[in-house]
C-alpha atoms as a PDB file:
ATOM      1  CA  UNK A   1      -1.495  -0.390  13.215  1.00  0.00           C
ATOM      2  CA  UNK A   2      -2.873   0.288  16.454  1.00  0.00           C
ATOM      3  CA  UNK A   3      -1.081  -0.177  19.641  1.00  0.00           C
ATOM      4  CA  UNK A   4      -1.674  -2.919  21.726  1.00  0.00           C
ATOM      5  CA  UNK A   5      -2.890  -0.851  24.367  1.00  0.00           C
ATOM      6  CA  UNK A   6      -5.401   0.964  22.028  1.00  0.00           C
ATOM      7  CA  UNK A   7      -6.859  -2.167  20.874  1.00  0.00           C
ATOM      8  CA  UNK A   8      -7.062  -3.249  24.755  1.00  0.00           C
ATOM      9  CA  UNK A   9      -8.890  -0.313  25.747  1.00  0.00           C
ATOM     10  CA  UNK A  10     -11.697  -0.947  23.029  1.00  0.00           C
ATOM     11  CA  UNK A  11     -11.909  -4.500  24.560  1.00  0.00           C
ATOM     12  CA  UNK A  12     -12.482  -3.229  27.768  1.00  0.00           C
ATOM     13  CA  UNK A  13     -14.829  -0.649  26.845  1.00  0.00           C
ATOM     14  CA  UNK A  14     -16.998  -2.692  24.932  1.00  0.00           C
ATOM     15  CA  UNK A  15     -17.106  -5.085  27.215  1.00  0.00           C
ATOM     16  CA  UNK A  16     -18.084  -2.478  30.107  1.00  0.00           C
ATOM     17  CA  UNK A  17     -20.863  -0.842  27.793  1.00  0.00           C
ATOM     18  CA  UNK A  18     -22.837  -4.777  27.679  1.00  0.00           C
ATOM     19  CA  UNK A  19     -22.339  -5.033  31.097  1.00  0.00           C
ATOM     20  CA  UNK A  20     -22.586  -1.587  32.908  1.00  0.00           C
ATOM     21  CA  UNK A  21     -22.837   0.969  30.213  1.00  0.00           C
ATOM     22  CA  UNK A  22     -20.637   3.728  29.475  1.00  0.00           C
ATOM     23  CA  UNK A  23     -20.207   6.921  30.933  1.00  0.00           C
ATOM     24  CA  UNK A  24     -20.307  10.035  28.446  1.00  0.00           C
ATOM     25  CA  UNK A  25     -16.783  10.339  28.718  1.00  0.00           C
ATOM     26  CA  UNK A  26     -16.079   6.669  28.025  1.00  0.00           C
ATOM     27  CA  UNK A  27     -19.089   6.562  24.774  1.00  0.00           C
ATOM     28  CA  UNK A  28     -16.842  10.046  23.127  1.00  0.00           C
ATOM     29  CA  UNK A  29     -13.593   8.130  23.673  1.00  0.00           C
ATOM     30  CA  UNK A  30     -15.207   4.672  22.896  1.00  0.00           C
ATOM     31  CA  UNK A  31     -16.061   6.033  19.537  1.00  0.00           C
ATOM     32  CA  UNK A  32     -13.217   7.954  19.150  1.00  0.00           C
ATOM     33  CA  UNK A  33     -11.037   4.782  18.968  1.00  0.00           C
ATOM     34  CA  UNK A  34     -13.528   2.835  16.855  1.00  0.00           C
ATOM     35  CA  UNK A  35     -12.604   5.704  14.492  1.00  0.00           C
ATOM     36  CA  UNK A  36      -9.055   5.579  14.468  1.00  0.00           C
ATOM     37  CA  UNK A  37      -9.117   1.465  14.415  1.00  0.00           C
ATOM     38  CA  UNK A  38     -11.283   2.258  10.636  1.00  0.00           C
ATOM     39  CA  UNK A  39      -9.350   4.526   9.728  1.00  0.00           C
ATOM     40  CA  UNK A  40      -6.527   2.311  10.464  1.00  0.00           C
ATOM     41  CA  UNK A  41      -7.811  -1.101   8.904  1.00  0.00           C
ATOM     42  CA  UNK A  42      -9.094   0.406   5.690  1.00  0.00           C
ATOM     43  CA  UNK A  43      -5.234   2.065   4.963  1.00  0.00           C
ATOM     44  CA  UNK A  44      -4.514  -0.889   5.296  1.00  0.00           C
ATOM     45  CA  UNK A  45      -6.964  -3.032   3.073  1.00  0.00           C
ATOM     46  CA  UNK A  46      -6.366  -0.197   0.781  1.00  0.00           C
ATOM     47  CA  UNK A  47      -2.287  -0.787   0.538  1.00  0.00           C
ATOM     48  CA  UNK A  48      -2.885  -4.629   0.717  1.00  0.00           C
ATOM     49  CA  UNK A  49      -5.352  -4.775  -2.568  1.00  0.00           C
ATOM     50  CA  UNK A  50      -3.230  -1.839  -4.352  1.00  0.00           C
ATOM     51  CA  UNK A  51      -0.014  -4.593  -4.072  1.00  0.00           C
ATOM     52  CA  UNK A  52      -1.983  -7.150  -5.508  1.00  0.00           C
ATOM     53  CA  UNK A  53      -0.983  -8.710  -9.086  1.00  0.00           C
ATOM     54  CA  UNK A  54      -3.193 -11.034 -10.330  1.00  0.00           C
ATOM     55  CA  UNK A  55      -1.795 -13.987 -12.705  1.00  0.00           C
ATOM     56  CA  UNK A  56      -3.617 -16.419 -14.806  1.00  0.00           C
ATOM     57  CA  UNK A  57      -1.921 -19.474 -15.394  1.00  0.00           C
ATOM     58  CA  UNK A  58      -1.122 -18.785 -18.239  1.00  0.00           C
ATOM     59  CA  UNK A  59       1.261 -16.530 -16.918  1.00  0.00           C
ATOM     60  CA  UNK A  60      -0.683 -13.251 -18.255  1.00  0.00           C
ATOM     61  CA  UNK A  61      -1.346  -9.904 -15.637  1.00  0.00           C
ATOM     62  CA  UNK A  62      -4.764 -10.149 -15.247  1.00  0.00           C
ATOM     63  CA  UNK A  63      -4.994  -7.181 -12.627  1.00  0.00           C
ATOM     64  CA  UNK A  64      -8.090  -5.667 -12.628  1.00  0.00           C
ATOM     65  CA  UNK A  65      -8.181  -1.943 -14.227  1.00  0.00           C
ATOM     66  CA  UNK A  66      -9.087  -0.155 -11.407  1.00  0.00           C
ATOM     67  CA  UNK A  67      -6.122  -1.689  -8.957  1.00  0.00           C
ATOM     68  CA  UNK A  68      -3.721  -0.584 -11.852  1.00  0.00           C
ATOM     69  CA  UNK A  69      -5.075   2.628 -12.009  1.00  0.00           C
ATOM     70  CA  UNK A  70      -5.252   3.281  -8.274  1.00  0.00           C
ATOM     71  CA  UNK A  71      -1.499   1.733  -8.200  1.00  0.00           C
ATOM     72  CA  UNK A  72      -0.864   4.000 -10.615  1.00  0.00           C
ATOM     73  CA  UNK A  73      -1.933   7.267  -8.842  1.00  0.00           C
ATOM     74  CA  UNK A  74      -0.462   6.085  -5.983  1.00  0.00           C
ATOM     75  CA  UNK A  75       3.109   6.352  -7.298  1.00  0.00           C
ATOM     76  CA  UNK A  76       2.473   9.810  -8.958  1.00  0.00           C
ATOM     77  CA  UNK A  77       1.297  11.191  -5.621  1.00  0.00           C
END
């Protein structure tokens, strides 16, 4: 997760780039953060839908294949 401060920083940058634009330095660290918030948020997607167990009421694991397998890999790693 990214700190507080991180996540205020790409506030306040996108905020200055509608209003008054960005200086180079700002746009390389701008983007730079954008990529480390992705980076961040799809880890953890990832982790989230790998945890998942899906039931069906009638009380059968109906996980889909590929979140097993991925599960799976993840352990062996």
């Amino acid at each position: 997760m990214l700190s507080k401060e991180k996540l205020a920083r790409i506030n306040e940058l996108a905020k200055k780039s509608k209003s008054s634009g960005l200086s180079i330095e700002e746009a390389k660290e701008q983007s730079a953060l954008r990529k480390e918030y992705l980076e961040t948020f799809r880890a953890t997607m990832r982790d989230t839908i790998e945890s998942v167990k899906v039931i069906d009421p009638s009380g059968n694991d109906v996980t889909p294949e590929k979140v097993q397998q991925a599960k799976k890999g993840k352990f062996l790693n």
